[in-house]
Protein backbone atom coordinates (compact mmCIF):
# COMPACT_ATOMS: atom_id res chain seq x y z
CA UNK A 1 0.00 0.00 0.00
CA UNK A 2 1.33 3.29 -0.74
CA UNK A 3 2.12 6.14 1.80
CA UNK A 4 0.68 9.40 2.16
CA UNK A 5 4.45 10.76 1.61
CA UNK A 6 4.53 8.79 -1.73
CA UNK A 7 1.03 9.66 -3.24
CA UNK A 8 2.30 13.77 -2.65
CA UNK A 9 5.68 12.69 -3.48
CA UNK A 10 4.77 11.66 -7.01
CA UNK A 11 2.13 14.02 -8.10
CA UNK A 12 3.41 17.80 -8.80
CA UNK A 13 0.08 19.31 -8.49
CA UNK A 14 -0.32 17.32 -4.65
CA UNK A 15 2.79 19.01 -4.15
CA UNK A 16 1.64 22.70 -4.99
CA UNK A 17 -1.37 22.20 -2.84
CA UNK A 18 0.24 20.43 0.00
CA UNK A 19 2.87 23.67 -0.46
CA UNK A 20 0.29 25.97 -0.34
CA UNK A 21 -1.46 25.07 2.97
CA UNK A 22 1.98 24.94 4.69
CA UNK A 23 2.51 28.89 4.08
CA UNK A 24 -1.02 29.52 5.05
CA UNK A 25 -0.51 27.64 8.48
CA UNK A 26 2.91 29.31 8.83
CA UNK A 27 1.00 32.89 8.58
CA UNK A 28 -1.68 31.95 10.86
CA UNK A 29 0.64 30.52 13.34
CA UNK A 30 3.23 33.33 13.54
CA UNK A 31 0.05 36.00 13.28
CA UNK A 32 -1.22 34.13 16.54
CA UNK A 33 1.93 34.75 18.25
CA UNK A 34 2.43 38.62 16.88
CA UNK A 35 -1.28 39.12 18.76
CA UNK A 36 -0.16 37.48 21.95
CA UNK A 37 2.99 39.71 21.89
CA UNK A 38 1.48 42.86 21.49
CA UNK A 39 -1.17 42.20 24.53
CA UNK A 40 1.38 41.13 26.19
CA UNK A 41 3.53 44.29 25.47
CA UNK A 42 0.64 46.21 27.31
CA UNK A 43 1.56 44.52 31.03
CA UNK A 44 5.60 44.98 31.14
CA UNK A 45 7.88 47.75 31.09
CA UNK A 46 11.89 48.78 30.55
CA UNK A 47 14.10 45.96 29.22
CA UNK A 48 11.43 43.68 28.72
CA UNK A 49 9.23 46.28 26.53
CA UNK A 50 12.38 46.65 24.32
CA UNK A 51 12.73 43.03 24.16
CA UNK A 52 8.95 42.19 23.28
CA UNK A 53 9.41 45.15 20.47
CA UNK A 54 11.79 43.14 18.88
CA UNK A 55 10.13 39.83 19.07
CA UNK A 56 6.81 42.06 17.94
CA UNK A 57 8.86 43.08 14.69
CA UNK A 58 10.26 39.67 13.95
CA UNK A 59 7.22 38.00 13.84
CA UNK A 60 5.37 40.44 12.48
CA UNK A 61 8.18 40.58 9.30
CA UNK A 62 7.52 36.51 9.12
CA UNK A 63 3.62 37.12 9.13
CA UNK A 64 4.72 39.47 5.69
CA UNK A 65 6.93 37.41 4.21
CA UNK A 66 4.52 34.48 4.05
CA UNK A 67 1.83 36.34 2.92
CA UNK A 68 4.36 37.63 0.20
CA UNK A 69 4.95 34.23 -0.80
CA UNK A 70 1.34 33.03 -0.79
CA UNK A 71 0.43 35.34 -3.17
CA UNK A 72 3.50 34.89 -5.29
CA UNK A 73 2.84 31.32 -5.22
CA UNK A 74 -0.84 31.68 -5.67
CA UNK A 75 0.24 33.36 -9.16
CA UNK A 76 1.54 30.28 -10.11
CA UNK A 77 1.00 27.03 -12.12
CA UNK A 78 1.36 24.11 -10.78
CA UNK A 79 4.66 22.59 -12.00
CA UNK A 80 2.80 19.15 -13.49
CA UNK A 81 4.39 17.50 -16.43
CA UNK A 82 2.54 17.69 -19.48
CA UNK A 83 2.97 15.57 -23.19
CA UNK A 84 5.86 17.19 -24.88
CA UNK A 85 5.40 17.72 -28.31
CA UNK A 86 8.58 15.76 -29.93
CA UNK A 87 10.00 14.57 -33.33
CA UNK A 88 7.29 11.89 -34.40
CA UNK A 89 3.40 11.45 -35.14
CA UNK A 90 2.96 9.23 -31.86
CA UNK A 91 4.58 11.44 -29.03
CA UNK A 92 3.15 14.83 -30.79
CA UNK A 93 -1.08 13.56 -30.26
CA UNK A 94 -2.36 11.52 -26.98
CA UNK A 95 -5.52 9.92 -27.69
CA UNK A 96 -7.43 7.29 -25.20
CA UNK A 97 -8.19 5.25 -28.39
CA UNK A 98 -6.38 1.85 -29.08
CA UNK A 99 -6.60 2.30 -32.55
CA UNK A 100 -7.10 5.61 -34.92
CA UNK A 101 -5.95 7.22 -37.81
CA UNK A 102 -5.67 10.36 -39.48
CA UNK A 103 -5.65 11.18 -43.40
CA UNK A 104 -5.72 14.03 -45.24
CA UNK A 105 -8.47 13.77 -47.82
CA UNK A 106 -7.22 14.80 -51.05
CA UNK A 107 -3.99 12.77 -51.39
CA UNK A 108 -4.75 9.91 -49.08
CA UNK A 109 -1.89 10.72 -47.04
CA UNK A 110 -1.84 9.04 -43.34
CA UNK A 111 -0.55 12.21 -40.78
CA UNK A 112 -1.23 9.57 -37.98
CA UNK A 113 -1.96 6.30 -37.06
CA UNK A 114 -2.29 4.01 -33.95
CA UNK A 115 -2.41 0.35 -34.39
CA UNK A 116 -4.52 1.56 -37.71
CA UNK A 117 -4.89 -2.33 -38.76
CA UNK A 118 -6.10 -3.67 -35.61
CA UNK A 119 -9.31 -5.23 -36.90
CA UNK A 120 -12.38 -4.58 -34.97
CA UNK A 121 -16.34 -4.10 -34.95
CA UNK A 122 -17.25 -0.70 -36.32
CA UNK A 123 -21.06 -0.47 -35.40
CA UNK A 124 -22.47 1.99 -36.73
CA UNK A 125 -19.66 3.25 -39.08
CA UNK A 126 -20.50 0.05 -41.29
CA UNK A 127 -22.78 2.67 -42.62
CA UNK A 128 -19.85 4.63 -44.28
CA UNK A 129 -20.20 1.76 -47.25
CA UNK A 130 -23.85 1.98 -47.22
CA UNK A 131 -24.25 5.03 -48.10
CA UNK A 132 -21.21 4.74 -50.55
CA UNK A 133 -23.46 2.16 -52.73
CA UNK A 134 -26.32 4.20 -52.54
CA UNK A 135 -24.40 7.07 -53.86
CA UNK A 136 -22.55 4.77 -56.23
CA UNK A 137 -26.44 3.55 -57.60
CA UNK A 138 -27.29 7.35 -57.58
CA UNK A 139 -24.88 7.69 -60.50
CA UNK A 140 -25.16 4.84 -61.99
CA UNK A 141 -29.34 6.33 -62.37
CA UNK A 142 -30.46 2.36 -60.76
CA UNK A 143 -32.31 4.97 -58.31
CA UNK A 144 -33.40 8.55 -58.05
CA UNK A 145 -33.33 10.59 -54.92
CA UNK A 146 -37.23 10.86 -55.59
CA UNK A 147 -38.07 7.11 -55.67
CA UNK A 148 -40.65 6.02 -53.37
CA UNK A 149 -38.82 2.81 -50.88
CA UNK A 150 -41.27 0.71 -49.44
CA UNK A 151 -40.58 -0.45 -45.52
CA UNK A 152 -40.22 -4.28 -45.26
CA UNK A 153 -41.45 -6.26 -42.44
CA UNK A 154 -37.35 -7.17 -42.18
CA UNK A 155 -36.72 -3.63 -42.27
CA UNK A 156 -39.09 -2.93 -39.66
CA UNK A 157 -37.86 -5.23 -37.21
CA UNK A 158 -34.25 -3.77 -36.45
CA UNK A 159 -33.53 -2.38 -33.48
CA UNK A 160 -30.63 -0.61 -31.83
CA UNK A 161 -31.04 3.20 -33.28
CA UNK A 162 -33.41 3.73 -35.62
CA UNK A 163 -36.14 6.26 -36.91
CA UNK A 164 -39.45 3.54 -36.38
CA UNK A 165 -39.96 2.76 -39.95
CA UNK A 166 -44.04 0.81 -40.07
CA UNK A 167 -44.02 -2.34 -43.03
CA UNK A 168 -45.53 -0.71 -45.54
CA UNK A 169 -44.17 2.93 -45.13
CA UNK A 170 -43.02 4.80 -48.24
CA UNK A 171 -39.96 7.18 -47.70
CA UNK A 172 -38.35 8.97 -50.70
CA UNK A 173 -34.43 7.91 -51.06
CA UNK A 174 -33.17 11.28 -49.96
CA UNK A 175 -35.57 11.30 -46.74
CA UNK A 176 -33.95 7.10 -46.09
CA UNK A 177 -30.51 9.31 -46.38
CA UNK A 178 -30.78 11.71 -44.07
CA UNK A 179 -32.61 8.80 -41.92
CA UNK A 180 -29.36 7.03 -41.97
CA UNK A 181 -26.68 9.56 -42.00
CA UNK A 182 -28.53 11.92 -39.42
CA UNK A 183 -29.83 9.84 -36.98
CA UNK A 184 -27.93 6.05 -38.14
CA UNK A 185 -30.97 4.76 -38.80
CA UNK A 186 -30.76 0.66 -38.96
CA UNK A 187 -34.39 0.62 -40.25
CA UNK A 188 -33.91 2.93 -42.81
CA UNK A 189 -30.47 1.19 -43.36
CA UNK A 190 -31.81 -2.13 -44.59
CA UNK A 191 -35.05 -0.52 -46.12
CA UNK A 192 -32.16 0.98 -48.87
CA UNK A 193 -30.30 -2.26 -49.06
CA UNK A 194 -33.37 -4.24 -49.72
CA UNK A 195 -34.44 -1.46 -52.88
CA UNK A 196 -31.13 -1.44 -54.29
CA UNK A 197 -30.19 -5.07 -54.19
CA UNK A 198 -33.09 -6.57 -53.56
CA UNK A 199 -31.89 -8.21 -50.08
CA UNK A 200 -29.68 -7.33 -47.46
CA UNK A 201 -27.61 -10.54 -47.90
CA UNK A 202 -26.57 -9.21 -51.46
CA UNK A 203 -25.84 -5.83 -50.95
CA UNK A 204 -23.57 -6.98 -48.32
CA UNK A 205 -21.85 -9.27 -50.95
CA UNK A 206 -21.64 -6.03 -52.74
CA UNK A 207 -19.95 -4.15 -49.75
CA UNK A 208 -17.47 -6.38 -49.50
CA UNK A 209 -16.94 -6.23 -53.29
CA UNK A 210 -16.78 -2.63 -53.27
CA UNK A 211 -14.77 -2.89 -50.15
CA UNK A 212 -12.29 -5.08 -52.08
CA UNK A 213 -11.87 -2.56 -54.84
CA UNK A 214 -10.74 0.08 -52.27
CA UNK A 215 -7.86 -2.39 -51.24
CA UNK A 216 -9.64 -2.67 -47.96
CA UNK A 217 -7.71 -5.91 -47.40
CA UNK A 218 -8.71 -5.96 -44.03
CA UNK A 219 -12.59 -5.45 -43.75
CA UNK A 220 -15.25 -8.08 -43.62
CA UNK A 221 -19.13 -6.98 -43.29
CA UNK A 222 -21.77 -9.01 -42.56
CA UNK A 223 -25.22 -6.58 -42.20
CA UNK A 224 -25.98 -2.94 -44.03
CA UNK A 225 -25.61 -1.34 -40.77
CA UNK A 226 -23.26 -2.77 -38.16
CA UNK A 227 -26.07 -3.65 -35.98
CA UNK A 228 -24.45 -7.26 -35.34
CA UNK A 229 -22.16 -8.75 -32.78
CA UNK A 230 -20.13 -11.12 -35.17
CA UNK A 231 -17.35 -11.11 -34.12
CA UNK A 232 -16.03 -11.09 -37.87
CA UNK A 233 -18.03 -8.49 -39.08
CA UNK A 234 -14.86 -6.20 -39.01
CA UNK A 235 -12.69 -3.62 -39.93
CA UNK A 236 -9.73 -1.23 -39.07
CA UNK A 237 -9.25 2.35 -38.55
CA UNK A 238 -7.36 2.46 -41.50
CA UNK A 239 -9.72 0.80 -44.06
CA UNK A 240 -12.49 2.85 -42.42
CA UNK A 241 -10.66 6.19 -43.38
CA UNK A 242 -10.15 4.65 -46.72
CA UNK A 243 -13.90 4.37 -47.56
CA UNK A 244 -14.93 7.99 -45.88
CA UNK A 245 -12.24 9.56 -48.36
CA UNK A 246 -13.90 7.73 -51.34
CA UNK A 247 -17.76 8.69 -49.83
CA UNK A 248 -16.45 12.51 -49.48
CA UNK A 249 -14.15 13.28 -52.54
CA UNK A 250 -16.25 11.03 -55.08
CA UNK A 251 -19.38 12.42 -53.39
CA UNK A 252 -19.11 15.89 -51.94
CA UNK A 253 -22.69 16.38 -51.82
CA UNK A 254 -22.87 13.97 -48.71
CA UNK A 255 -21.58 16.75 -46.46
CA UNK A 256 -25.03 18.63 -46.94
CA UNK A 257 -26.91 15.81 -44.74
CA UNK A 258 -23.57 14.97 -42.70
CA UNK A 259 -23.92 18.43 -41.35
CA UNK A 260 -27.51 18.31 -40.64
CA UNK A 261 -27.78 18.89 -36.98
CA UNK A 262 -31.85 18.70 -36.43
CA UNK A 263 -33.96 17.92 -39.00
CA UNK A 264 -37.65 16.44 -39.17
CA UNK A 265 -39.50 13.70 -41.20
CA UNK A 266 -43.06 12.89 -41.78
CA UNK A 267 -44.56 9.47 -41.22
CA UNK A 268 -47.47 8.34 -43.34
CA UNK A 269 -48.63 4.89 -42.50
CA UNK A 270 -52.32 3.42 -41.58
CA UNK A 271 -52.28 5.06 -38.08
CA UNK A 272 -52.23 8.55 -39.34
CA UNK A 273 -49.76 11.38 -40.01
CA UNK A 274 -46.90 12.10 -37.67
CA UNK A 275 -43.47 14.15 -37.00
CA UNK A 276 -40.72 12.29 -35.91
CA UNK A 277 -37.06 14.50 -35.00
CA UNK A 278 -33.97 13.33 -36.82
CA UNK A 279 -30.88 14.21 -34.10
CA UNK A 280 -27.30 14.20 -35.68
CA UNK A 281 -25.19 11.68 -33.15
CA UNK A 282 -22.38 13.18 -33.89
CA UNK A 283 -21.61 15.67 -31.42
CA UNK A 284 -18.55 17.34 -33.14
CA UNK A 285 -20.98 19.85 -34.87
CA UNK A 286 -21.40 21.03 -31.92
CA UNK A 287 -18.07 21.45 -30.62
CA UNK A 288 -16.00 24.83 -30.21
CA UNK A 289 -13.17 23.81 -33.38
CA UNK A 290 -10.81 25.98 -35.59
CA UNK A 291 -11.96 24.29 -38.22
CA UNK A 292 -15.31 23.14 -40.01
CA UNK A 293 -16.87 19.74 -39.38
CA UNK A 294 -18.55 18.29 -41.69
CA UNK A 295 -19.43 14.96 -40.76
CA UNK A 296 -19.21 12.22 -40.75
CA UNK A 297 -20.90 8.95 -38.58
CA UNK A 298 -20.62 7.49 -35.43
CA UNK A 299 -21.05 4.13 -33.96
CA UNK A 300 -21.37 2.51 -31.32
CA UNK A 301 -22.31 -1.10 -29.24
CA UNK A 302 -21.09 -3.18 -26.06
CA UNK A 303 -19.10 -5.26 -28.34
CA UNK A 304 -17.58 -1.98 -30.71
CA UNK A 305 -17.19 0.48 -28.21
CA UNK A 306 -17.56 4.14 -29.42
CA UNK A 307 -16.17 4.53 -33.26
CA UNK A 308 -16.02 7.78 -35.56
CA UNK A 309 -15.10 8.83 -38.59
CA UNK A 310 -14.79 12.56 -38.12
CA UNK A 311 -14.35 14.48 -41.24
CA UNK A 312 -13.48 18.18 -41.19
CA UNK A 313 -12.37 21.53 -43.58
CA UNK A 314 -9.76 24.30 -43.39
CA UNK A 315 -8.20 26.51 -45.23
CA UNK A 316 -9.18 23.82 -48.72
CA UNK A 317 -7.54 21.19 -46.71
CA UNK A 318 -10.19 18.30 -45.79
CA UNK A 319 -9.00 15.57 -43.04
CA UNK A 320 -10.36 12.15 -42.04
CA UNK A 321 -10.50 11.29 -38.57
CA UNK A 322 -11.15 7.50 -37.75
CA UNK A 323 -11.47 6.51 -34.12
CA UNK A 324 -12.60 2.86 -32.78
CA UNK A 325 -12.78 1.44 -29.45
CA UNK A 326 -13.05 4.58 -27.41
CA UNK A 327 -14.03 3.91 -24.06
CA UNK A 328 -16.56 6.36 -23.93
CA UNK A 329 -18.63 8.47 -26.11
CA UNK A 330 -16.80 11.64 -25.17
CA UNK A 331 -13.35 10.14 -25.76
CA UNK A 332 -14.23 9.38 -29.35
CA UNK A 333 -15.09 13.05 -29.88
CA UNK A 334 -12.18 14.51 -28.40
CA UNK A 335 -9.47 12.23 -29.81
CA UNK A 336 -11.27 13.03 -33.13
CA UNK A 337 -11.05 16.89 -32.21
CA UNK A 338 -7.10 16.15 -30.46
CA UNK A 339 -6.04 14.27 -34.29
CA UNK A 340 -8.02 17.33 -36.17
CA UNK A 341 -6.08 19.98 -34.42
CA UNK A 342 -2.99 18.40 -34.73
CA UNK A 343 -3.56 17.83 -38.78
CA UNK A 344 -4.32 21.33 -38.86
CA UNK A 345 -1.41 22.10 -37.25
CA UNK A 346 1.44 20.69 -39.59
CA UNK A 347 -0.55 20.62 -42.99
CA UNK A 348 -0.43 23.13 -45.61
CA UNK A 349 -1.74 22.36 -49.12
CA UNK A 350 -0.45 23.28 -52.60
CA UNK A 351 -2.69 23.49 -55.39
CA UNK A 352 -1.82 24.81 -58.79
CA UNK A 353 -5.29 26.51 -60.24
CA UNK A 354 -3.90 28.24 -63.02
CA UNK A 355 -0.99 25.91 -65.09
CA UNK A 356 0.50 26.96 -68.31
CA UNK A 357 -1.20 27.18 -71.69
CA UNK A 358 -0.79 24.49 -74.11
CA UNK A 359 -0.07 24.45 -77.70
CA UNK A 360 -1.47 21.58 -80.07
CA UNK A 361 0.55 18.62 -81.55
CA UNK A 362 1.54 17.70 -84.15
CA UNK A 363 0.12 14.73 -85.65
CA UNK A 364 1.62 12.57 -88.55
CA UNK A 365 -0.54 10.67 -91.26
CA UNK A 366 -3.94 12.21 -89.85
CA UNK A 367 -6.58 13.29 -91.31
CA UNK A 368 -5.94 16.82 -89.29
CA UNK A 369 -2.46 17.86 -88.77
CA UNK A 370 -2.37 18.79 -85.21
CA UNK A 371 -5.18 18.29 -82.11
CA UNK A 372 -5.67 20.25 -78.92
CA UNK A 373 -4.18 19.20 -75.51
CA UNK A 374 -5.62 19.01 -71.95
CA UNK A 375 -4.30 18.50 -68.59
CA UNK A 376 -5.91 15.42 -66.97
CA UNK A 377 -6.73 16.52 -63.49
CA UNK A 378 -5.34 19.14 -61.30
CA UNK A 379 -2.39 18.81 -59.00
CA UNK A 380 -2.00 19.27 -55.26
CA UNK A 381 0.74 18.71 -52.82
CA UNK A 382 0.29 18.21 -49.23
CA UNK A 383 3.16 19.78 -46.92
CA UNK A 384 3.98 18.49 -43.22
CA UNK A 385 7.39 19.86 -43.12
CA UNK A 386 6.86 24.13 -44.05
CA UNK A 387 8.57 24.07 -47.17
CA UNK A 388 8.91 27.05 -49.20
CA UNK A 389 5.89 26.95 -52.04
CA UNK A 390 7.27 30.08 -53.93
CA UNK A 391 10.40 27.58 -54.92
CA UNK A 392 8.13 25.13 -56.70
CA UNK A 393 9.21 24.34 -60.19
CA UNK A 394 7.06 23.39 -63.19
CA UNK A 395 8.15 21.69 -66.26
CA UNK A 396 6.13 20.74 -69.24
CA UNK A 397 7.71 17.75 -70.92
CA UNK A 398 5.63 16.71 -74.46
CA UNK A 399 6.01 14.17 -77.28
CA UNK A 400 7.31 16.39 -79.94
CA UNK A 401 4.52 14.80 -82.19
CA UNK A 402 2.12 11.58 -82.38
CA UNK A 403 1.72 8.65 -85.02
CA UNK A 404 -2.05 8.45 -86.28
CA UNK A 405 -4.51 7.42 -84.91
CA UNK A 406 -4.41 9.05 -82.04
CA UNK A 407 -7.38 8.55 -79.46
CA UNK A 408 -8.88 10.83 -77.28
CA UNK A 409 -7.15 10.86 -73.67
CA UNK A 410 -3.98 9.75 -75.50
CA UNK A 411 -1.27 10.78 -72.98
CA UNK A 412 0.97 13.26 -75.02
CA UNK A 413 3.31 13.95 -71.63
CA UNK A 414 3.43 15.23 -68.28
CA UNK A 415 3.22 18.38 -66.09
CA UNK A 416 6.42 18.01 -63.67
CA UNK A 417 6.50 19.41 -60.40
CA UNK A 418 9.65 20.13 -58.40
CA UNK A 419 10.59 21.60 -54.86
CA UNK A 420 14.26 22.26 -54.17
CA UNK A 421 15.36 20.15 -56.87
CA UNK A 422 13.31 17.01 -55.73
CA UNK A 423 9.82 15.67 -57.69
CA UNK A 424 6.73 16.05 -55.87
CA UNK A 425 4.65 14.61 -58.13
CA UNK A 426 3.28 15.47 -61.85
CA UNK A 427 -0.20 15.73 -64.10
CA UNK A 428 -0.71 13.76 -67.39
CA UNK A 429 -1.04 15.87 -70.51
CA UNK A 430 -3.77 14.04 -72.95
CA UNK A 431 -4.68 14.66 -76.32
CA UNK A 432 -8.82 16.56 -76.02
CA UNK A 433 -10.07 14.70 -79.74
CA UNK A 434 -9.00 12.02 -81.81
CA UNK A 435 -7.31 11.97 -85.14
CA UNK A 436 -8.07 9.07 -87.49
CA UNK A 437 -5.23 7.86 -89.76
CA UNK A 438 -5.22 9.15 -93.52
CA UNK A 439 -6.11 7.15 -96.17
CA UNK A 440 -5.43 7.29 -100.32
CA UNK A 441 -8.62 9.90 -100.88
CA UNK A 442 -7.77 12.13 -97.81
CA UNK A 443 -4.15 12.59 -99.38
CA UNK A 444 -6.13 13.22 -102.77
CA UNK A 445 -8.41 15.39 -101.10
CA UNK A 446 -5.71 18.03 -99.52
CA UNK A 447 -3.99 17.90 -102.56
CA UNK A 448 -7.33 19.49 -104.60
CA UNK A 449 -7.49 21.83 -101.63
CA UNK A 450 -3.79 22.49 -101.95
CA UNK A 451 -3.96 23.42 -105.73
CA UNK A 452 -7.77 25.17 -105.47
CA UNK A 453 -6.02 27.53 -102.55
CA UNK A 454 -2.94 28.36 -104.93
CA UNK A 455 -4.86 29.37 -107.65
C-alpha cells in the first residue's frame, strides 16, 4: 500500500497544494503569536518592553513574508508534467483510443496512425459503405433521390437506433438518407439495401466487393448497418478512413446531410400522419473547433465500443478522422477533435489553379495535322514539413509529335512538379479529340485543296 508521503511525493500538483497550505498555516501561526505579543507588550515595562518590540517586529516581518509568498505562489501554475510535443506522429497527439488514424483527404496521405490495422467491430460506421453504394447507384441512375422505398417487415424489425420505420411505409431515397446519416438509422439502413439489391444478404456481398476494390484488405461486413455482434463483421481504422475519403471526394454532396444537426420527417402509415425529429449523433458539430466539421458517422455497441469517422475543412484542406474502441462516447469526440487539431497544425496544401497554356501537336498521317491538348486533373501537394511553395518548379515535358490514330485521352506527356530540386509529383497531358489515320482519298483530297487555294 502506498504512503501518504509517496502519493504527494509523485504528483506535482499534490505538491503545490500540499505547499500551499503549509505557508497559510505558517502565517496563521506566527500572526497568533504577533497578537499574543502585542497584549502582552501592554503589562511589562523597561528591558522587557524593548525586548517584546523586537520579538513584535520579527514576527510580524515573518507574518509578511509568508503572505508575500502566498500570493507569489498563488500566481503560479502548478509545475505538473505535461505531453511534450517531440520529433514523431505518436509522441506529438495523446488519444485514449487503441486504434485511430488520421488522413488528409485529397492525397490519401496518413498524418497519424495508432495500431490503424487492428481489426475490430465498427457499429455503426458500417454505414460509411452503405451510403457509398447508394451514392454509387445514384450515378449509376439504378435509383433517383425521388423514388418512393417501401418499408419491409425485415426492415421494420431492427432495433438498436433507428427512426421507427411501419411495413408498408413509403420514404423517398433522400428522406432514407438523411434517416441514416442523421440519426444512423438501422431501419432505414436495410429498407435501402433491400431497394437497391433486392436483399440485405446481397448488398452486403456487394460491400465487400466494393470494399475489395478500395484495397480494404482488411474489412469483412456481414449486415448494411453494423447492428451485429459477429465477431467477424470487421474492420480497421485504416480501411475505415479509406472508404470515408472515397464517400467525401467522389461524393461531396454527402456533407449537406452529414452536417444536418436537427432535422424532421413525416410518417405516413395506416395510423395517421406524424413528425418524428432526426438528431445528428455526432456531437462534433457542436463542438467549439478551428476548423469546419462536416461529418461524418458514429457508432457505437457493447461489443464496438464508441467509433467515428470525423471528417473536417480548413483553409481547402479536408481531413479524415477515424477513431474505434473509445471507451466512452466523449473520448471518441475529443481524440477526433485532439487528431483534427494536430492535422491542422502541420498541414499546408499546394494546389496549382492556373498551369501553363498548351499548344497543339503535331500529328503525322492524320486526317488533321495537329489536335488540342488538356491537362488530366489538377495537382495538389500536401506539406507536413513548411517548405517554401514560392520555390516550386514546373516543367512541361511533351512528345514532340504523335503517329495516327491518335485517341482521345492519348497521354501526349506530363506536367512536372519540383521543390528544391526534388519531384513532388506530376499531371498527365492528354490529347482533347481524336485523329483518325489518312487514307489514299484524304491525301487526294488536300492535294485538290492544296492546288484550289494556290490558284
Amino acid at each position: 500500500m502506498r504512503t501518504a508521503a509517496e502519493t504527494v511525493r509523485d504528483h506535482p500538483g499534490l505538491q503545490f497544494s500540499f505547499y500551499l497550505e503549509t505557508v497559510r498555516l505558517y502565517r496563521c501561526f506566527f500572526f497568533h503569536i504577533y497578537v499574543k505579543e502585542i497584549n502582552c507588550r501592554r503589562s511589562v515595562k523597561g528591558e522587557d518592553m524593548k525586548k517584546r518590540r523586537w520579538i513584535c517586529m520579527f514576527l510580524l516581518l515573518q507574518v509578511l513574508w509568508c503572505s508575500m509568498t502566498g500570493m507569489a505562489v498563488y500566481g503560479m501554475e502548478p509545475d505538473i508534467p505535461v505531453s511534450a510535443v517531440v520529433s514523431g506522429q505518436a509522441q506529438a497527439v495523446s488519444i485514449q483510443a487503441p486504434s485511430a488514424v488520421l488522413m488528409e483527404a485529397s492525397t490519401g496521405k496518413l498524418l497519424f496512425e495508432k495500431d490503424a490495422d487492428e481489426k475490430r467491430s465498427p457499429a455503426s460506421v458500417t454505414k460509411v459503405m452503405t451510403l457509398l453504394l447508394i451514392f454509387d447507384a445514384l450515378k449509376a441512375g439504378k435509383i433517383q433521390m425521388t423514388d418512393q422505398v417501401t418499408t419491409s417487415a425485415y426492415a421494420k424489425s431492427m432495433g438498436g437506433s433507428q427512426v421507427f420505420l411501419e411495413e408498408g411505409e413509403m420514404q423517398t431515397v433522400e428522406t432514407l438518407i438523411k434517416c441514416i446519416v442523421i440519426a444512423s438509422g438501422n431501419d432505414a439502413s436495410v429498407a435501402m439495401a433491400e431497394y437497391i439489391a433486392g436483399s440485405e444478404e446481397e448488398f452486403v456481398r456487394q460491400m465487400n466487393e466494393r470494399a475489395k476494390g478500395l484495397g480494404m484488405n482488411d474489412t469483412n461486413f456481414e449486415d448494411c448497418c453494423g447492428l451485429t455482434d459477429s465477431p467477424t463483421h470487421v474492420t480497421t481504422a485504416k480501411d475505415i478512413a479509406i472508404m470515408s475519403r472515397e464517400l467525401i471526394t467522389k461524393y461531396p454532396q454527402i456533407h449537406n446531410y452529414s452536417t444536418i444537426w436537427m432535422e424532421n420527417i413525416t410518417h405516413v402509415t395506416k395510423q395517421g400522419t406524424r413528425e418524428f425529429g432526426l438528431s445528428n449523433t455526432n456531437r462534433l458539430l457542436k463542438m467549439a473547433t478551428n476548423f469546419r466539421v462536416t461529418g461524418l458517422k458514429t457508432g457505437s455497441t457493447s461489443t464496438a465500443k464508441y467509433c467515428l469517422s470525423a471528417t473536417a475543412e480548413k483553409d481547402g484542406i479536408e481531413l479524415i478522422a477515424a477513431v474505434m474502441a473509445a471507451p466512452d462516447y466523449k473520448a471518441r469526440f475529443a481524440d477526433a477533435a485532439a487528431l483534427l487539431n494536430y492535422g491542422y497544425s502541420i498541414c499546408r496544401l499546394y494546389e496549382d489553379p492556373d498551369p501553363p497554356v498548351l499548344p497543339s501537336m503535331p500529328v503525322e498521317g492524320g486526317v488533321e495535322e495537329q489536335t488540342g491538348l488538356v491537362y488530366d486533373g489538377a495537382f495538389s501537394y500536401l506539406s507536413t514539413d513548411g517548405e517554401d511553395f514560392g520555390t516550386i518548379e514546373r516543367i512541361l515535358k511533351l512528345e514532340e509529335t504523335l503517329k495516327a490514330p491518335v485517341e482521345a485521352g492519348q497521354k501526349a506527356g506530363i506536367l512536372e512538379y519540383r521543390l528544391q530540386g526534388e519531384k513532388i509529383g506530376e499531371i498527365p497531358v492528354v490529347t482533347e479529340t481524336a485523329v483518325r489515320q489518312a487514307d489514299y482519298p484524304d491525301y487526294l483530297k488536300r492535294l485538290v485543296l492544296a492546288w484550289l487555294t494556290g490558284l
